[in-house]
Protein backbone atom coordinates (compact mmCIF):
# COMPACT_ATOMS: atom_id res chain seq x y z
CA UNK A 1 0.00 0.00 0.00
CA UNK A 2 1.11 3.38 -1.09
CA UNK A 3 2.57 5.79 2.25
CA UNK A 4 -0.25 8.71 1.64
CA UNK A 5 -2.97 5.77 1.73
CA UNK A 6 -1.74 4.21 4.78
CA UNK A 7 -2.01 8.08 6.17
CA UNK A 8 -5.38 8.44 5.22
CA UNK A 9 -6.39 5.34 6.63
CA UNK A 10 -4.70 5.95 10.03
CA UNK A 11 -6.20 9.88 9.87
CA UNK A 12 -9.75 8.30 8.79
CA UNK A 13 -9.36 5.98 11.91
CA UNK A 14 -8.34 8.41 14.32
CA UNK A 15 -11.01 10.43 13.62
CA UNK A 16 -13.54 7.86 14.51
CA UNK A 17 -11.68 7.70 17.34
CA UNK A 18 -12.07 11.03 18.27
CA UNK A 19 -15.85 11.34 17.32
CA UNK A 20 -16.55 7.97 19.42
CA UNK A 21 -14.62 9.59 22.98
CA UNK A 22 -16.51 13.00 22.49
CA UNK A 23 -19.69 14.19 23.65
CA UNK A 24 -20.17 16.16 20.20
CA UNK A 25 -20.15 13.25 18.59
CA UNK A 26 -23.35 13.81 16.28
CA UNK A 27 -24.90 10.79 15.09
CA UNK A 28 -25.69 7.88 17.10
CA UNK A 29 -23.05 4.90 17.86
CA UNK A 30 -25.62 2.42 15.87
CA UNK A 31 -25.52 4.58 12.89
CA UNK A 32 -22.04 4.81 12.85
CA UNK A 33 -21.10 1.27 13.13
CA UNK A 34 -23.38 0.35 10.44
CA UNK A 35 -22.66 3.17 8.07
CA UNK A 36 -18.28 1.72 8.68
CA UNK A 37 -19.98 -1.78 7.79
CA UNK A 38 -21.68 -0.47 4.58
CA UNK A 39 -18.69 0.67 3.47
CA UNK A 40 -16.95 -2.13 4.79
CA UNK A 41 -15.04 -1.23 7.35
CA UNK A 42 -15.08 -3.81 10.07
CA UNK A 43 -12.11 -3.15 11.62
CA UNK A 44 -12.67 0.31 11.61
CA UNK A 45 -16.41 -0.18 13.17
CA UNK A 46 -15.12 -2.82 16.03
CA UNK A 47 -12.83 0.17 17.08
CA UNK A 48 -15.38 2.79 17.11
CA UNK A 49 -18.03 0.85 19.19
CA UNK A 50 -15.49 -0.32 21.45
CA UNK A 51 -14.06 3.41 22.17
CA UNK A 52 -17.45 4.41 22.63
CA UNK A 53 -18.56 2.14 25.25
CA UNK A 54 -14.79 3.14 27.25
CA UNK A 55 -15.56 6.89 26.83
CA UNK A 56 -19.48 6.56 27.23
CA UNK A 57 -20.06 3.34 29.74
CA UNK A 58 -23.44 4.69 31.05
CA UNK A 59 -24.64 5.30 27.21
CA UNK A 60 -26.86 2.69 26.32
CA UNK A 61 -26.42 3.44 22.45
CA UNK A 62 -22.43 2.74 22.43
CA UNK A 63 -22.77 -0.55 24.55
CA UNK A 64 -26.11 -1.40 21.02
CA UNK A 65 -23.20 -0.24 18.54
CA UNK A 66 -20.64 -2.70 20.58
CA UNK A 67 -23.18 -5.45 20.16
CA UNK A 68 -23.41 -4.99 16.57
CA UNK A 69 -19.99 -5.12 15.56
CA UNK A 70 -19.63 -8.67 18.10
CA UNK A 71 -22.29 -9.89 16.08
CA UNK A 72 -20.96 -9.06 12.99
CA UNK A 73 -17.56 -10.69 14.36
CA UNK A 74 -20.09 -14.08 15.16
CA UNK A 75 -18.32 -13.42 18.56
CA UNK A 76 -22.31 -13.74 19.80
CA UNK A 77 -22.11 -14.37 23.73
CA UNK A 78 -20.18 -10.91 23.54
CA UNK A 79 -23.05 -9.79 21.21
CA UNK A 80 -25.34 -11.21 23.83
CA UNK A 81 -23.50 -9.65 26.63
CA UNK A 82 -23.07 -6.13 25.44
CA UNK A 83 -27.01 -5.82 24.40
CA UNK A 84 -27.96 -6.81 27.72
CA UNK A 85 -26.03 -4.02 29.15
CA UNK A 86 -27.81 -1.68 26.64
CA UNK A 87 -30.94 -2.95 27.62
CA UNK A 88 -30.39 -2.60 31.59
CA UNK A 89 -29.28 1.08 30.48
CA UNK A 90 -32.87 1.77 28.61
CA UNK A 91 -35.18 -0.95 28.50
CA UNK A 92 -37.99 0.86 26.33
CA UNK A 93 -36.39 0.88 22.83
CA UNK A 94 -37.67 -1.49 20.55
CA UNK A 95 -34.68 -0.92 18.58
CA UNK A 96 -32.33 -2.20 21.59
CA UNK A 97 -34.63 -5.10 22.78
CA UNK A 98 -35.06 -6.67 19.26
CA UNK A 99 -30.76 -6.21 19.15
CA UNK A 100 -29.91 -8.00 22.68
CA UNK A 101 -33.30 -10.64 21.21
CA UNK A 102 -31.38 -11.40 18.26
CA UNK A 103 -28.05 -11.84 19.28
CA UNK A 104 -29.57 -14.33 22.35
CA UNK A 105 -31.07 -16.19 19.68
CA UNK A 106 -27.73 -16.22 17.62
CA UNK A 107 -26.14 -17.45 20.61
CA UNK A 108 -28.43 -20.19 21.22
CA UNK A 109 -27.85 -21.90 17.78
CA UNK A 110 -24.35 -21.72 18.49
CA UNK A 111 -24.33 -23.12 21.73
CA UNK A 112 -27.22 -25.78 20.78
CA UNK A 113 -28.67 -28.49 22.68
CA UNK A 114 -29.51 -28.01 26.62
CA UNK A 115 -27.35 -25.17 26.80
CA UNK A 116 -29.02 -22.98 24.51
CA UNK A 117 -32.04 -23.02 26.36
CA UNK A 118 -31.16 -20.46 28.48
CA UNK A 119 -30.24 -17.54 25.38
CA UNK A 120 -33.41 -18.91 23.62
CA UNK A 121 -35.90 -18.17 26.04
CA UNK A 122 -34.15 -15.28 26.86
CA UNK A 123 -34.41 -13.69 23.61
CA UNK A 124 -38.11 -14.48 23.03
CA UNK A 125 -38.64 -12.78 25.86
CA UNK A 126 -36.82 -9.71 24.27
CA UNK A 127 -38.51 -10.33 21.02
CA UNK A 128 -41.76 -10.13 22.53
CA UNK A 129 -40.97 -7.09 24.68
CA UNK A 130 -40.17 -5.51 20.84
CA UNK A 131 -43.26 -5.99 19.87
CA UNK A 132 -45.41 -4.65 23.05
CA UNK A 133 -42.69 -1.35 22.54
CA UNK A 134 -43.18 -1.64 18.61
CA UNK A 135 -46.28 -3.93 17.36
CA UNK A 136 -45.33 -3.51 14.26
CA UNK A 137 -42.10 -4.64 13.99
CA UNK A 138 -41.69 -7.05 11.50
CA UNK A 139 -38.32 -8.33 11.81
CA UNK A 140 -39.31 -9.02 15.54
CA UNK A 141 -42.64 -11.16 14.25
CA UNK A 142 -40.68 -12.62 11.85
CA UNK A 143 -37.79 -14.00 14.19
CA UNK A 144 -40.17 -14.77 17.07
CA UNK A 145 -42.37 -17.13 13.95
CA UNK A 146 -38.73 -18.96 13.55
CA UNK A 147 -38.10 -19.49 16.98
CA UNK A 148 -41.92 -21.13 17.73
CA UNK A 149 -41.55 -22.77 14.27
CA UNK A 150 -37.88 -24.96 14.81
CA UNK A 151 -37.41 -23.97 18.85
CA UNK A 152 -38.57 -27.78 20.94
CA UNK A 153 -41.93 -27.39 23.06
CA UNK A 154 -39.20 -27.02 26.60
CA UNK A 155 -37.68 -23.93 24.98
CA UNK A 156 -40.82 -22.66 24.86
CA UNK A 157 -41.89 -22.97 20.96
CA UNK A 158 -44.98 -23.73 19.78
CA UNK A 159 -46.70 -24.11 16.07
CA UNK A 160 -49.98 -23.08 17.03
CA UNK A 161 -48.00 -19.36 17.99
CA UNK A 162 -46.19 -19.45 14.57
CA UNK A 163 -49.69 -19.62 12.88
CA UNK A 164 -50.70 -16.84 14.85
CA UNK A 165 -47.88 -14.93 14.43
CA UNK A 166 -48.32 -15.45 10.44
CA UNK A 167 -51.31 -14.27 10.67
CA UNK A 168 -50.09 -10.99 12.25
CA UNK A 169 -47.32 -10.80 9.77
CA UNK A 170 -49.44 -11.17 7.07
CA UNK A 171 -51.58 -8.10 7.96
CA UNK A 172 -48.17 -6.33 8.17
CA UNK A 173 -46.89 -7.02 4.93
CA UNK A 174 -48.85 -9.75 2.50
CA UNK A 175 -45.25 -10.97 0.97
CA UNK A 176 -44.00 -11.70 4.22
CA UNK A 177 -47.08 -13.21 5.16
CA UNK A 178 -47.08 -15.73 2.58
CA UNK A 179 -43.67 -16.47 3.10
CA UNK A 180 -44.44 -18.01 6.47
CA UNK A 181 -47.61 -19.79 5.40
CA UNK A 182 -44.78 -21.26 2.68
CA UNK A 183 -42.80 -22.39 5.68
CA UNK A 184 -45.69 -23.53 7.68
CA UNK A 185 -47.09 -25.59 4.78
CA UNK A 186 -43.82 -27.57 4.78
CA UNK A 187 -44.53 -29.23 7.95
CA UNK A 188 -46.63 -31.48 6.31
CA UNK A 189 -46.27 -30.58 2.66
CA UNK A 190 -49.09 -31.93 -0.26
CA UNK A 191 -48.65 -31.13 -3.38
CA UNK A 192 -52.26 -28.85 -3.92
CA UNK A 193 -51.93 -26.81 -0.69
CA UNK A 194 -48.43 -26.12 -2.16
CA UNK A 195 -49.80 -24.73 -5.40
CA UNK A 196 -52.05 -22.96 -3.74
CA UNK A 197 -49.17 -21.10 -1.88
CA UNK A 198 -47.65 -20.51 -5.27
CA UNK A 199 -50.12 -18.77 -6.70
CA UNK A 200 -49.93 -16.38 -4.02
CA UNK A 201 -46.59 -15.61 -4.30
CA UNK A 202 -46.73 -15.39 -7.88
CA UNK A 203 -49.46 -12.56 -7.50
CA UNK A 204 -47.08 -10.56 -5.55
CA UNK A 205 -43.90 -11.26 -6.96
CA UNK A 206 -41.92 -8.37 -8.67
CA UNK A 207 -44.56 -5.97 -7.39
CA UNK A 208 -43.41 -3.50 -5.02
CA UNK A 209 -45.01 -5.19 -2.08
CA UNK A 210 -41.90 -7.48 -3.04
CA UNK A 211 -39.40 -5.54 -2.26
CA UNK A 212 -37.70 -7.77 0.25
CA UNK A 213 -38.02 -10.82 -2.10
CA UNK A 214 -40.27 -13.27 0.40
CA UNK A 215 -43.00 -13.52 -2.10
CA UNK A 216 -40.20 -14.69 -4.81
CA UNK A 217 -38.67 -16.77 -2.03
CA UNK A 218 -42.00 -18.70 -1.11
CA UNK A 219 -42.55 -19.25 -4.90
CA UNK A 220 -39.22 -20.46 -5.72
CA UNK A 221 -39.45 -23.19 -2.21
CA UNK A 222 -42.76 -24.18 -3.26
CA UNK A 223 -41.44 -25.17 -6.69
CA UNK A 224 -38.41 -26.86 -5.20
CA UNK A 225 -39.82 -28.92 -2.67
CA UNK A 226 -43.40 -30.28 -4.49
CA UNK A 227 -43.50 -34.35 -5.08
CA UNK A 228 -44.07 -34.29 -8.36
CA UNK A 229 -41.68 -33.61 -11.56
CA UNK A 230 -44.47 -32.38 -13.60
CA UNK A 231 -45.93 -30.11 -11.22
CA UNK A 232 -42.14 -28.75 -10.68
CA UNK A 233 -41.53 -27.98 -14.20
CA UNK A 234 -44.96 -26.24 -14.84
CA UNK A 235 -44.38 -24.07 -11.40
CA UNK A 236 -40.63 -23.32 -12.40
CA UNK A 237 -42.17 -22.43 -15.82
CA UNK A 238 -44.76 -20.17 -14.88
CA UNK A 239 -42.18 -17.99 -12.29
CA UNK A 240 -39.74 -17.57 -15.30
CA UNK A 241 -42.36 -16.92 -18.09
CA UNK A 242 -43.64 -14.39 -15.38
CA UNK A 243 -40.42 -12.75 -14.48
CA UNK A 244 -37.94 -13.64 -17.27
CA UNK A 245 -35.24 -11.42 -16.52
CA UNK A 246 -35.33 -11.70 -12.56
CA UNK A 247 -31.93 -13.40 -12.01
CA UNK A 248 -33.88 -15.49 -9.18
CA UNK A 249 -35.84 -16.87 -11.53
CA UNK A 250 -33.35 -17.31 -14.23
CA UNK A 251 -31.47 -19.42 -11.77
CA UNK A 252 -33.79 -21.62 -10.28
CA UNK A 253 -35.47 -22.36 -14.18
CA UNK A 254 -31.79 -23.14 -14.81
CA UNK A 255 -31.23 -25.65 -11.88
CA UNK A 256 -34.14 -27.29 -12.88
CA UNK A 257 -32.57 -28.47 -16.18
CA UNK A 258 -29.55 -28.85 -14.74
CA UNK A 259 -31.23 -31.90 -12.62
CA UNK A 260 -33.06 -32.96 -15.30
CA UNK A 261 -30.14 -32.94 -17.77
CA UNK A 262 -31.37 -30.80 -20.42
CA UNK A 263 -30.73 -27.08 -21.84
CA UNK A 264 -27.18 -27.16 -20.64
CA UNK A 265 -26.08 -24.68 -22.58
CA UNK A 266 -28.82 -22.52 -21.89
CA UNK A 267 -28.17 -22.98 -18.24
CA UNK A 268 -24.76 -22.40 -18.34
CA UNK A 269 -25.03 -18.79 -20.11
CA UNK A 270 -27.60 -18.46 -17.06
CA UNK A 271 -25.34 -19.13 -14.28
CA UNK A 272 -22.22 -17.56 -15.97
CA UNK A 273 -24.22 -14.05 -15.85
CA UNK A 274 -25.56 -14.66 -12.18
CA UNK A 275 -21.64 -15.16 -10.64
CA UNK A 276 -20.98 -12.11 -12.54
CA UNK A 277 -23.49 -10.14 -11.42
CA UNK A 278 -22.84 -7.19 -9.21
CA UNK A 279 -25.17 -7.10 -7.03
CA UNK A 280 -28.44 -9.26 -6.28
CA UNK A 281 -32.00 -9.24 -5.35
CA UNK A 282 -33.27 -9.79 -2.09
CA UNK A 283 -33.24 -13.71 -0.77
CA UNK A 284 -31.13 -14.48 -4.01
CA UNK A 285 -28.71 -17.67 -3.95
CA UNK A 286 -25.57 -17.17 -2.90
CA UNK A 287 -22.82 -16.41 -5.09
CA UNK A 288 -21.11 -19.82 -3.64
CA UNK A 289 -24.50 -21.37 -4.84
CA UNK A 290 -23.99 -19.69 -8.29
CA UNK A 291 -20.81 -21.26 -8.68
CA UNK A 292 -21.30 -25.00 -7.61
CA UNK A 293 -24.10 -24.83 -10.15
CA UNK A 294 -21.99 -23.73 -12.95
CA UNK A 295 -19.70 -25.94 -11.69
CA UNK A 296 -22.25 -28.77 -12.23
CA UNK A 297 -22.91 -27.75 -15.52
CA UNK A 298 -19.65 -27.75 -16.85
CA UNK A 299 -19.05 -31.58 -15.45
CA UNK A 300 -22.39 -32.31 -17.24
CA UNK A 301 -21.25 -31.17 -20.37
CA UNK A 302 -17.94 -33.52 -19.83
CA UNK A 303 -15.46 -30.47 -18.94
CA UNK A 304 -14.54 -31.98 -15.40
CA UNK A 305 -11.24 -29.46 -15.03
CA UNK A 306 -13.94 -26.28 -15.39
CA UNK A 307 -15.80 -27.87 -13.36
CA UNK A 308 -13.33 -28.49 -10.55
CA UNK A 309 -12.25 -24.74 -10.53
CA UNK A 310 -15.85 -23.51 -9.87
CA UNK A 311 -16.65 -25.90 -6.97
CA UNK A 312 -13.16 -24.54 -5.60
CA UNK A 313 -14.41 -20.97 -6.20
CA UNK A 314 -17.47 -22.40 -4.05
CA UNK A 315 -15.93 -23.56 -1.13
CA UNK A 316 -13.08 -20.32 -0.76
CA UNK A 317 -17.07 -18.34 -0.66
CA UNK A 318 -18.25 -20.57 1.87
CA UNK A 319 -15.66 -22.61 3.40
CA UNK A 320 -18.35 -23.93 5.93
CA UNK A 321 -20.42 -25.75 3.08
CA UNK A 322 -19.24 -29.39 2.32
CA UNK A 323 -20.61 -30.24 -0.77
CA UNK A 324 -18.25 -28.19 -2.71
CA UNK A 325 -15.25 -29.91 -0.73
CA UNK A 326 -16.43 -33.48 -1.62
CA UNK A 327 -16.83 -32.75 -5.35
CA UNK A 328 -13.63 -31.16 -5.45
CA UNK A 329 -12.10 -34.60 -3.71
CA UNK A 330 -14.31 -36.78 -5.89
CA UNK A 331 -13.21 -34.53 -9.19
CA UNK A 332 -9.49 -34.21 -8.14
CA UNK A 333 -9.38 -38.60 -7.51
CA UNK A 334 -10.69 -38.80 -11.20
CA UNK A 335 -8.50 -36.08 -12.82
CA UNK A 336 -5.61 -37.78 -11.08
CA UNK A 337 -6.55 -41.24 -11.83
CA UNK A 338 -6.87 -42.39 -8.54
């Protein structure tokens, strides 16, 4: 790195710095931390929020900020830790209750099995405090219908309270709405109730009411998780006729072939776009997804040494996923002749 870069970088940090120890500092902590993540500044972020809570230890927004950055880090019992101390600070922001609710809930799936009971009743109770302080906050609805939908009866979750909280959600915002009755209608999925929740989505999808992608998301799970082939195909068919040139749609009317062996070049000019694409929609596949298909295609078509490259593109994006890591042992045994 050129000297007068690493200068501005130290100045740009040192100002934080400065604006996170002083009480003229003029926007919030929270809105600081995530304006340094937007532009993707972690590091610079983690030492804002933790500058603020050292100059500001009664001010319930630095020790917020401080939780977002842990959270951000996946250091979550810190997360967990530093919300609660925002919360004991001001206990009547929504904003603050659904943070220290989240990052409990984070913590639990971490921790998992009897000791995650603890965090996950915890942060239902914060997520439910959100929503007396804000009843219309979705993203509180929507995590509380999670936790009832996958938490065990002795953590306290219940699918009876999911339906209800759909139902709330759904007067909130249709699109999220039928996203849960998508999820709901999984636990005991048939084929026409399925449909059914298609043709909902469909209705919304690409409107405005879309704008966070659930309607396109229930559509595209409905299509990939119905019995039958034909029904599949004529779902997939209808959501890309629909919305032809919504890379969500493109993709998942190109994994279909893909599966079914067919349209492979097609599919490949589909998923060669999407990994090149800039940016995404809301509740798009993942970029790691994008390549492991094109990976897929290219072994299809016979070209095993393209292939092998784009499932290792796949696993350096998500080194936590181990399909990508057993078709690049599989591939590499066969290029090598082992």
């Amino acid at each position: 790195m050129a000297p007068n870069v690493v200068v501005r970088s130290a100045l740009s940090l040192s100002t934080l710095l400065l604006l996170a120890t002083g009480a003229a500092a003029q926007s919030s902590a929270v809105d600081s931390v995530r304006a340094l993540f937007a532009a993707d500044q972690d590091v610079a972020a983690m030492s804002f929020a933790q500058a603020a809570v050292k100059a500001r230890p009664e001010d319930a927004d630095a020790h917020c900020a401080l939780a977002i950055v842990y959270d951000m880090a996946e250091r979550q019992e810190e997360a967990s830790e530093s919300a609660e101390r925002c919360v004991e600070l001001e206990p009547d922001v929504a904003e603050y209750q659904f943070i220290y609710g989240d990052a409990l809930m984070e913590w639990a799936g971490q921790k998992g099995g009897l000791g995650a009971l603890g965090p996950a009743k915890r942060g239902k109770a914060a997520l439910e405090k959100t929503i007396e302080l804000d009843p219309d906050n979705l993203e509180a609805y929507l995590s509380l219908f999670f936790f009832h939908m996958e938490a065990p009866g002795i953590a306290g979750g219940s699918k009876k309270e999911a339906k209800r909280l759909s139902q709330a959600i759904d007067q909130r915002d249709p699109a999220m709405g039928v996203f849960t009755r998508y999820r709901l209608s999984l636990e005991k999925p048939k084929d026409d109730e399925l449909a059914g929740v298609f043709d909902e989505a469909l209705a919304l999808c690409g409107t405005p009411a879309d704008s966070l992608g659930y309607a396109m998301a229930a559509a595209i799970g409905v299509a990939a998780r119905v019995d039958s082939d034909v029904l599949a195909e004529q779902l997939i068919a209808r959501l890309y006729a629909a919305h032809p040139d919504d890379p969500r749609a493109r993709y998942y009317r190109a994994r279909l072939w893909v599966m079914q062996g067919r349209n492979l070049e097609q599919s490949e000019e589909i998923f060669s776009a999407y990994v090149e694409l800039a940016e995404r929609p809301p509740q798009s596949p993942s970029l790691a997804g994008g390549r492991w298909r094109l990976g897929m295609v290219y072994e299809k078509q016979g070209r095993k040494a393209e292939a092998l490259e784009q499932y290792r593109l796949a696993a350096e994006l998500d080194p936590e996923w181990e399909q990508p890591r057993e078709e690049i042992e599989r591939l590499e045994k066969e290029l090598s002749g082992r």
